[in-house]
N, C-alpha and C. Protein backbone atom coordinates (compact mmCIF):
# COMPACT_ATOMS: atom_id res chain seq x y z
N UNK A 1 -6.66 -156.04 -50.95
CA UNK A 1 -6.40 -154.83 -51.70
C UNK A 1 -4.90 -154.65 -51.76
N UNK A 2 -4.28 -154.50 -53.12
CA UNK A 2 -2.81 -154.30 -53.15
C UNK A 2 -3.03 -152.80 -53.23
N UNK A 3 -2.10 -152.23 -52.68
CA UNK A 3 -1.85 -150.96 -52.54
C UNK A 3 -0.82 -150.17 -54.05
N UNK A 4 -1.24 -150.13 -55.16
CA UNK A 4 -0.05 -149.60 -56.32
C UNK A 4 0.62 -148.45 -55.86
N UNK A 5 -0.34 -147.33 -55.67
CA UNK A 5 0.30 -146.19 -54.96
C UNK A 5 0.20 -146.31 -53.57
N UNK A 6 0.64 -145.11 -52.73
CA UNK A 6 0.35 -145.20 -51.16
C UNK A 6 -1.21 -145.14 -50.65
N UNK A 7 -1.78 -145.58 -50.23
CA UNK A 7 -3.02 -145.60 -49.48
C UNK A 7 -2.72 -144.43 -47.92
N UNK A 8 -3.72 -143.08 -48.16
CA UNK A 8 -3.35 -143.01 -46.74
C UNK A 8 -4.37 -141.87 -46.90
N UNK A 9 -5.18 -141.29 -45.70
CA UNK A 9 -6.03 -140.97 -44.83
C UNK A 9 -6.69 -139.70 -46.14
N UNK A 10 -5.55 -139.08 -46.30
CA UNK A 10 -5.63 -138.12 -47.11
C UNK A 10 -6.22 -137.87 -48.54
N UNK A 11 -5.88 -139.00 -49.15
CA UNK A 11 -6.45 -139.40 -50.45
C UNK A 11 -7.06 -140.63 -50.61
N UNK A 12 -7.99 -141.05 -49.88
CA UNK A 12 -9.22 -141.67 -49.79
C UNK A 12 -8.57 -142.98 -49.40
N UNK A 13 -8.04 -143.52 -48.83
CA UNK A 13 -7.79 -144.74 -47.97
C UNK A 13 -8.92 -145.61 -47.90
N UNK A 14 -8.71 -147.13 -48.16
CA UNK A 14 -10.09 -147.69 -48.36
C UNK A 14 -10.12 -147.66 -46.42
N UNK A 15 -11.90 -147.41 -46.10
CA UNK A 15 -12.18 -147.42 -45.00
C UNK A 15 -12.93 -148.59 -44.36
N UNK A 16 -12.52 -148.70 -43.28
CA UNK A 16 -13.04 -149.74 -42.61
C UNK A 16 -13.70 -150.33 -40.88
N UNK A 17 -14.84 -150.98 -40.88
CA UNK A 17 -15.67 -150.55 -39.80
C UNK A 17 -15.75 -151.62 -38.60
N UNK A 18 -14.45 -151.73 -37.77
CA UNK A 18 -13.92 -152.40 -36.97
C UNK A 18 -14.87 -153.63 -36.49
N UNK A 19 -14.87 -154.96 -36.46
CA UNK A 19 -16.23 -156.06 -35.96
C UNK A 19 -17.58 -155.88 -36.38
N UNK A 20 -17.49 -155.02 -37.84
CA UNK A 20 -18.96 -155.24 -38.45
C UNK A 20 -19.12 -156.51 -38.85
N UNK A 21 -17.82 -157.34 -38.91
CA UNK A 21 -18.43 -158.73 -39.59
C UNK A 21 -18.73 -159.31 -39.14
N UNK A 22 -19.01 -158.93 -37.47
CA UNK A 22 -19.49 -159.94 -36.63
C UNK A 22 -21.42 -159.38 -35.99
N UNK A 23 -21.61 -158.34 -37.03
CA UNK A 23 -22.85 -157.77 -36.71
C UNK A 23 -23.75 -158.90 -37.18
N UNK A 24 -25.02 -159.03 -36.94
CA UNK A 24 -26.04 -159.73 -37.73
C UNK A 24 -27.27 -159.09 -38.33
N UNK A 25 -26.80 -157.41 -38.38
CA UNK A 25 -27.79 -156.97 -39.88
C UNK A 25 -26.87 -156.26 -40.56
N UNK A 26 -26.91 -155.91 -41.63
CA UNK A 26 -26.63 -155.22 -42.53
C UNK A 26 -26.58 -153.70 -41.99
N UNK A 27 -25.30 -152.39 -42.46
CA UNK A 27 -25.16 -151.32 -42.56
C UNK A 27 -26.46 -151.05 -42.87
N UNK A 28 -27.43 -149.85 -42.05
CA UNK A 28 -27.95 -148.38 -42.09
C UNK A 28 -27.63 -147.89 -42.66
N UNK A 29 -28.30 -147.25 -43.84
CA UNK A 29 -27.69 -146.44 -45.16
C UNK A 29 -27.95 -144.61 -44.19
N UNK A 30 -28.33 -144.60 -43.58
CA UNK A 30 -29.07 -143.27 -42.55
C UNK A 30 -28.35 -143.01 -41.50
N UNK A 31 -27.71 -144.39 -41.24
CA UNK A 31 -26.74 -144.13 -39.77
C UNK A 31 -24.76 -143.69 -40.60
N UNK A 32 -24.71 -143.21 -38.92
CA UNK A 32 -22.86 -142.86 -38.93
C UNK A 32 -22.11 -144.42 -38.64
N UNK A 33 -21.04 -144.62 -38.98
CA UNK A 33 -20.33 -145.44 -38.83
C UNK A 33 -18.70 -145.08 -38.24
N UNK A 34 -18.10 -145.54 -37.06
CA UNK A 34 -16.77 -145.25 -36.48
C UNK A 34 -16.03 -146.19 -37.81
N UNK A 35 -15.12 -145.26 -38.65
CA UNK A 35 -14.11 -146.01 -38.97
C UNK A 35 -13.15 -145.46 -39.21
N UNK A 36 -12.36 -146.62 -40.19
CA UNK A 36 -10.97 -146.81 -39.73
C UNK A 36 -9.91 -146.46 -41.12
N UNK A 37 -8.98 -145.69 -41.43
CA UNK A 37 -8.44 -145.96 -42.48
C UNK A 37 -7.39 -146.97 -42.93
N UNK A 38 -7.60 -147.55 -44.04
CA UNK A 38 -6.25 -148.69 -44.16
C UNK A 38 -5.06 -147.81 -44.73
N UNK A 39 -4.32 -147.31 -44.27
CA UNK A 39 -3.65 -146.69 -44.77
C UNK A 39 -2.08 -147.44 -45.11
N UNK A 40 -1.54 -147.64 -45.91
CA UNK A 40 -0.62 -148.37 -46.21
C UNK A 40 0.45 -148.08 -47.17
N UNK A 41 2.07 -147.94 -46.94
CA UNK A 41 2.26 -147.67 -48.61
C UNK A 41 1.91 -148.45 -49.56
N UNK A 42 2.78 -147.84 -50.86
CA UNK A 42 2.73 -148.70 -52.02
C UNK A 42 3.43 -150.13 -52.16
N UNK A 43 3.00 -150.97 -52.17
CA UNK A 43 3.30 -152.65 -52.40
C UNK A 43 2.97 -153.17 -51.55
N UNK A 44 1.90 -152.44 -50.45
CA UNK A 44 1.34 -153.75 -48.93
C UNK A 44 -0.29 -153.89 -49.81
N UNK A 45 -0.62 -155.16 -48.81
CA UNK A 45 -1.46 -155.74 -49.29
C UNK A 45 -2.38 -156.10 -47.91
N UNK A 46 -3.45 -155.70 -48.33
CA UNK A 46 -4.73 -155.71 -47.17
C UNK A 46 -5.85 -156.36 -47.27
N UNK A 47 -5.67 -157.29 -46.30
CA UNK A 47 -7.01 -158.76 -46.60
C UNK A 47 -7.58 -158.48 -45.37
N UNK A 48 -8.69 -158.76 -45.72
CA UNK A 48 -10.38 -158.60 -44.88
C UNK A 48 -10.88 -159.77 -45.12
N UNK A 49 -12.09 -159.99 -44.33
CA UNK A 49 -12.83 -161.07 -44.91
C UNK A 49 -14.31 -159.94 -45.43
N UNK A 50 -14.86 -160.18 -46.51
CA UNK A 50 -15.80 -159.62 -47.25
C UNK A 50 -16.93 -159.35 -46.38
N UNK A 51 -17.33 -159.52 -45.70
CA UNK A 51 -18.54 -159.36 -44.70
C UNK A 51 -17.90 -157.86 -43.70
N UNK A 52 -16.85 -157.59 -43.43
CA UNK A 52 -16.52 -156.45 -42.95
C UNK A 52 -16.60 -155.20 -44.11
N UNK A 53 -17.78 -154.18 -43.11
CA UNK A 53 -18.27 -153.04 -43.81
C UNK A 53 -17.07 -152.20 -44.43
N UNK A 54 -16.89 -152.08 -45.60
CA UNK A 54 -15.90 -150.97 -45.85
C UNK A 54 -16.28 -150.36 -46.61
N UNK A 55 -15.70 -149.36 -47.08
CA UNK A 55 -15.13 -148.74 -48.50
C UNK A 55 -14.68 -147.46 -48.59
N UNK A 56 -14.32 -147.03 -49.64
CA UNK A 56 -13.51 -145.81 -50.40
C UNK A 56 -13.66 -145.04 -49.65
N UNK A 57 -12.57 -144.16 -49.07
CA UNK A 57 -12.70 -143.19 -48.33
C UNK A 57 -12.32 -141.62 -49.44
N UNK A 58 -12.86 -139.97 -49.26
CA UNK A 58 -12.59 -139.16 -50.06
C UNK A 58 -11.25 -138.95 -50.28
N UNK A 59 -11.03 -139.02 -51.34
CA UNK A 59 -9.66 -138.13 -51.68
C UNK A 59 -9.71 -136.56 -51.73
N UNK A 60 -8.95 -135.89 -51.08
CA UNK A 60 -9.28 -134.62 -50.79
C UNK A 60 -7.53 -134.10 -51.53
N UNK A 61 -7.10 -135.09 -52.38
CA UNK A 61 -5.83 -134.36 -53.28
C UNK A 61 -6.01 -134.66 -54.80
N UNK A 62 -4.78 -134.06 -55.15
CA UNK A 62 -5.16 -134.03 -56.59
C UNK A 62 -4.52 -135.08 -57.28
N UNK A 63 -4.19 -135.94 -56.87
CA UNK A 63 -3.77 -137.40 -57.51
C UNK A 63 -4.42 -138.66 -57.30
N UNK A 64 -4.48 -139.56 -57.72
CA UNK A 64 -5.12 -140.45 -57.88
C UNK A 64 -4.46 -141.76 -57.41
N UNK A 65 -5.82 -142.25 -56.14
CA UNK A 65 -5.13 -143.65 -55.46
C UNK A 65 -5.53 -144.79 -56.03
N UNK A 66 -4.76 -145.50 -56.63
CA UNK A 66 -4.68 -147.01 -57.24
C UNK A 66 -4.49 -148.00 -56.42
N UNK A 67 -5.36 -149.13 -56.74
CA UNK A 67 -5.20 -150.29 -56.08
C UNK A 67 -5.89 -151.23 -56.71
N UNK A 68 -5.27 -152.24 -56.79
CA UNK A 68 -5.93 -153.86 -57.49
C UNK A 68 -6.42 -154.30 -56.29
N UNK A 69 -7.95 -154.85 -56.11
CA UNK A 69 -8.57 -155.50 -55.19
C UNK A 69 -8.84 -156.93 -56.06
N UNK A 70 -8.59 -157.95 -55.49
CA UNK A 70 -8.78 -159.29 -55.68
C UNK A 70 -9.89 -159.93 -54.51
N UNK A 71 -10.77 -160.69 -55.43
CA UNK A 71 -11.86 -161.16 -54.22
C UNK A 71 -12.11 -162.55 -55.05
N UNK A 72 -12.38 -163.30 -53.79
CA UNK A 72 -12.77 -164.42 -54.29
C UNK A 72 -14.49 -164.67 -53.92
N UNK A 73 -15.41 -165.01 -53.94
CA UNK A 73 -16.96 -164.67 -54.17
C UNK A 73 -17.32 -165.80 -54.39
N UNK A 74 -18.42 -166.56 -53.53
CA UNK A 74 -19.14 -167.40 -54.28
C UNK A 74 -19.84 -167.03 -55.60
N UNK A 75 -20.62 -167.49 -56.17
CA UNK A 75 -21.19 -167.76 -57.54
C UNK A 75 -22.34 -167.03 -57.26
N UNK A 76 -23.19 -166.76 -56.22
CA UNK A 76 -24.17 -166.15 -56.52
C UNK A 76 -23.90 -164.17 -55.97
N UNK A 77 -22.62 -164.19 -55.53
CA UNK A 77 -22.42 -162.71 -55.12
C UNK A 77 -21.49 -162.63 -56.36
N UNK A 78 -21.72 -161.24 -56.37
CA UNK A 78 -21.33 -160.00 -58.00
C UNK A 78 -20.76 -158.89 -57.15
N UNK A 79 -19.72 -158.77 -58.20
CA UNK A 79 -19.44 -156.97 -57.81
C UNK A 79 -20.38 -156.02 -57.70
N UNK A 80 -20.16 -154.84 -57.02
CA UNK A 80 -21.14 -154.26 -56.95
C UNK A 80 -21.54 -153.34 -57.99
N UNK A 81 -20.57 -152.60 -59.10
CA UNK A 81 -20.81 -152.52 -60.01
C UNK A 81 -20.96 -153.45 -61.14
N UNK A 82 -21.77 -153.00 -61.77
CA UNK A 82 -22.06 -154.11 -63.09
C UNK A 82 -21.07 -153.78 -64.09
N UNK A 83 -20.09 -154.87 -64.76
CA UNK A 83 -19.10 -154.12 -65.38
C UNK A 83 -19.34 -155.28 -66.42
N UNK A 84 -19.95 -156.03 -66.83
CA UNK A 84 -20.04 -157.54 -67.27
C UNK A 84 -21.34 -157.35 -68.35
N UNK A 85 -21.72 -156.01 -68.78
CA UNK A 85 -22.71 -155.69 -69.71
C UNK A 85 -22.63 -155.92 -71.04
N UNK A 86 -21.92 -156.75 -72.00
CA UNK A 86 -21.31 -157.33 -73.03
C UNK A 86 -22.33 -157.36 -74.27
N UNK A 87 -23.39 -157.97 -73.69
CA UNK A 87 -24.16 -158.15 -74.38
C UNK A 87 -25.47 -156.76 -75.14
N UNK A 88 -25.57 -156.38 -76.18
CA UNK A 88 -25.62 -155.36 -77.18
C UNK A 88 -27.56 -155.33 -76.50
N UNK A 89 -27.56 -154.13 -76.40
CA UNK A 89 -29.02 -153.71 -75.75
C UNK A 89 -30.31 -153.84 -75.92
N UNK A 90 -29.54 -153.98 -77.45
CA UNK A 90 -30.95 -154.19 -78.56
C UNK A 90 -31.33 -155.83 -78.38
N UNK A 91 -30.28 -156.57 -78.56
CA UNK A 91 -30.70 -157.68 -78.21
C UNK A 91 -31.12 -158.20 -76.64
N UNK A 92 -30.58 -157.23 -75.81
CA UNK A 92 -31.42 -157.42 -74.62
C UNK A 92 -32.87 -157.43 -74.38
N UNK A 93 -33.40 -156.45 -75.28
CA UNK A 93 -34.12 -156.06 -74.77
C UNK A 93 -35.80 -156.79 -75.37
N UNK A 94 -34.84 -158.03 -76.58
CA UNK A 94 -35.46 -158.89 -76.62
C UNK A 94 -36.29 -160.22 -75.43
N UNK A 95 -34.84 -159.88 -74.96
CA UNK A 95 -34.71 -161.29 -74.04
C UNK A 95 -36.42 -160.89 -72.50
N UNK A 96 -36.72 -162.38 -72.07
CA UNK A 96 -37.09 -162.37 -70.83
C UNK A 96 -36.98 -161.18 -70.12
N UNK A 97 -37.47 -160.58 -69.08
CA UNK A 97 -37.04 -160.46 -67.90
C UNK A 97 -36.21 -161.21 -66.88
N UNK A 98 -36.20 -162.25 -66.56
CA UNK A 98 -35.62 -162.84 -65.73
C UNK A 98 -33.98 -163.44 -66.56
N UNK A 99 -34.39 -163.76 -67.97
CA UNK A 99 -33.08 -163.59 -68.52
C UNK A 99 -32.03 -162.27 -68.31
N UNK A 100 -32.99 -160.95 -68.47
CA UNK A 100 -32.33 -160.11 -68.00
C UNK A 100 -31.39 -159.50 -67.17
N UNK A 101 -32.26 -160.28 -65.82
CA UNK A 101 -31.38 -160.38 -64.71
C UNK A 101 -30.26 -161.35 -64.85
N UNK A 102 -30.91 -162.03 -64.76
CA UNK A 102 -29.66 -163.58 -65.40
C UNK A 102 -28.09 -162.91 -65.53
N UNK A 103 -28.36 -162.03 -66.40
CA UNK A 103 -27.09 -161.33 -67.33
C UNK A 103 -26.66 -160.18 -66.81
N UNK A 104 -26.82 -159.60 -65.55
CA UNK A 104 -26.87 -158.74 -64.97
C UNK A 104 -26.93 -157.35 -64.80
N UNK A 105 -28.88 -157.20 -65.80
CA UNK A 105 -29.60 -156.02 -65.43
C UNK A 105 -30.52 -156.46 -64.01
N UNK A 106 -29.68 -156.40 -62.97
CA UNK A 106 -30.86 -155.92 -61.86
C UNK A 106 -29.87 -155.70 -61.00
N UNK A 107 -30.62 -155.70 -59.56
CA UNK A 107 -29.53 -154.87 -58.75
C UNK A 107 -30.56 -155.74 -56.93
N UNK A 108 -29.17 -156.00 -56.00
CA UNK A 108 -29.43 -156.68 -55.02
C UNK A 108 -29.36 -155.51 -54.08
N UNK A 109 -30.44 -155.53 -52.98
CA UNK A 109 -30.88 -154.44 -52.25
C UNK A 109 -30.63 -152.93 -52.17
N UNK A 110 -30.96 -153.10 -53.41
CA UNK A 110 -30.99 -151.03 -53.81
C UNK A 110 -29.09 -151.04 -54.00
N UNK A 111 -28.37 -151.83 -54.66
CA UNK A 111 -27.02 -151.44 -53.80
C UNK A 111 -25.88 -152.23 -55.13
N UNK A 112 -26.09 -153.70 -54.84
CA UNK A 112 -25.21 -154.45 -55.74
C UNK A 112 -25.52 -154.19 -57.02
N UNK A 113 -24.82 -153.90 -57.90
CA UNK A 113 -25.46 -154.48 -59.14
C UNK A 113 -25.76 -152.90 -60.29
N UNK A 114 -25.15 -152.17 -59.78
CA UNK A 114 -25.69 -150.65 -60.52
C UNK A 114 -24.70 -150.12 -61.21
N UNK A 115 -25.28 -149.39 -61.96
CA UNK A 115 -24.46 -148.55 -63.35
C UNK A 115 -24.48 -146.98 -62.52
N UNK A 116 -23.46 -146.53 -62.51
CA UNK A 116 -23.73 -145.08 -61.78
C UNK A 116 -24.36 -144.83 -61.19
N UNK A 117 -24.42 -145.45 -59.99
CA UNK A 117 -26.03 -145.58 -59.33
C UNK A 117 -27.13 -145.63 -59.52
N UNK A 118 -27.27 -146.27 -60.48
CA UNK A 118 -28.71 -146.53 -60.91
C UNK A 118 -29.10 -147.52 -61.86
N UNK A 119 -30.31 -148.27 -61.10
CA UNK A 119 -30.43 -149.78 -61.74
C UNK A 119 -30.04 -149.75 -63.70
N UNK A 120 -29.23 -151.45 -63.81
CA UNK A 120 -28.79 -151.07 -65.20
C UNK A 120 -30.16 -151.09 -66.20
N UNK A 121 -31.18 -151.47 -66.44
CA UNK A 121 -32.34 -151.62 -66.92
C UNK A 121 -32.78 -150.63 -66.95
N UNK A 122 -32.37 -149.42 -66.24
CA UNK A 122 -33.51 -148.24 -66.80
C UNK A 122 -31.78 -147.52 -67.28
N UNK A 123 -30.41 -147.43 -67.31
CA UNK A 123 -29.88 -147.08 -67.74
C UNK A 123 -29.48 -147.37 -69.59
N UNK A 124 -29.45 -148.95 -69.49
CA UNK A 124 -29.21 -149.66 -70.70
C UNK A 124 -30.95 -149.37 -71.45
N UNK A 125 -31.61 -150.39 -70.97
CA UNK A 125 -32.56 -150.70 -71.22
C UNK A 125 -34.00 -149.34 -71.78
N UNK A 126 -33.58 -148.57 -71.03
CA UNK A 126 -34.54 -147.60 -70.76
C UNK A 126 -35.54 -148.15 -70.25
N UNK A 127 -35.89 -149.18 -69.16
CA UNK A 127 -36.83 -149.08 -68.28
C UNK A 127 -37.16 -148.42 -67.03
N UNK A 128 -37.83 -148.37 -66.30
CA UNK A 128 -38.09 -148.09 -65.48
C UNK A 128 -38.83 -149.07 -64.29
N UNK A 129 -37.23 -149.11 -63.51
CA UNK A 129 -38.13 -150.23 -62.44
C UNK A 129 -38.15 -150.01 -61.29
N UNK A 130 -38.05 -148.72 -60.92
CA UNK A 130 -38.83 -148.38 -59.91
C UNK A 130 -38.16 -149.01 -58.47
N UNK A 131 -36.74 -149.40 -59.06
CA UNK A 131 -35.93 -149.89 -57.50
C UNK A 131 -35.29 -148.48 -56.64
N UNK A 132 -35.49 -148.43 -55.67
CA UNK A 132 -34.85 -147.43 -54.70
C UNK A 132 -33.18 -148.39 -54.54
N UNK A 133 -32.78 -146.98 -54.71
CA UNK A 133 -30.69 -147.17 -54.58
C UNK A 133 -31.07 -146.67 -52.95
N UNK A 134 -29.53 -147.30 -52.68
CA UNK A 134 -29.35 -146.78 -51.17
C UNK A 134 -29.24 -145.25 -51.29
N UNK A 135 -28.77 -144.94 -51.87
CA UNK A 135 -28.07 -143.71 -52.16
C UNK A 135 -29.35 -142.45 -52.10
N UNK A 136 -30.38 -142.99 -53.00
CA UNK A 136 -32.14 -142.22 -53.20
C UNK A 136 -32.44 -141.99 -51.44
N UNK A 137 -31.71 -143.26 -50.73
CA UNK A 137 -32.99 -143.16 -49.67
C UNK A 137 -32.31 -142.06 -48.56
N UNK A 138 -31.00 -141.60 -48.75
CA UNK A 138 -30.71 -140.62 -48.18
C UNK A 138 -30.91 -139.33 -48.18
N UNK A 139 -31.41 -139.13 -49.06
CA UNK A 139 -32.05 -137.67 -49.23
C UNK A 139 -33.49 -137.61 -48.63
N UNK A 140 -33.87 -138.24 -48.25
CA UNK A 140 -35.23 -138.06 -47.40
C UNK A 140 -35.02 -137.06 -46.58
């Protein structure tokens, strides 16, 4: 993560969850997590290895924290937003299902893969598929 503006505690510092990458399950969407802020000025640059739990911490000011994140990803991991929707709906909605996914309407454990939180297929598509977001399962 390059830092454009300052990163710091106050205005949402990306957060981070000290030797999660050495856990062997996956973040509890239900549980608390001890973490950490990266707080940094503007022009430092903060490398992780991807398996350590993080992210966006609140901004509680009225300006806005910038930062270019660069990741390198094997081929079968995606951002977690779907930003790669190019292809025109109507003609989606021709296609397969599994083409669908292919092109990335679906979403990897309630989590990767979503349009405003919520699977892209019932956003684009107007389907309904009935995937639980992490996000749904907290309101229980």
């Amino acid at each position: 993560m390059w830092a454009i503006t300052d990163f710091t505690e106050e205005n949402g510092a990306t957060r981070l969850v000290p030797g999660s990458h050495r856990r062997d399950e996956p973040p509890n969407p239900l549980e608390r997590y001890d973490t950490i802020p990266a707080e940094m000025p503007r022009g430092s640059v903060l490398v992780w290895v991807g398996s350590l739990w993080h992210g966006g911490g609140a901004n509680h000011t009225d300006r806005r924290r910038v930062g270019i994140a660069m990741n390198y990803c094997a081929g079968y991991i995606r951002q977690q937003e779907n930003q790669q929707l190019g292809v025109p709906a109507a003609l989606v909605k021709t296609f397969p299902r599994r083409l669908q996914e292919l092109i990335g309407y679906s979403v990897y454990n309630g989590l990767v893969g979503h349009i405003d939180k919520q699977h892209p297929a019932k956003v684009v598509l107007a389907g309904d598929e009935g995937v639980d977001m992490v996000w749904d399962l907290l309101r229980v």
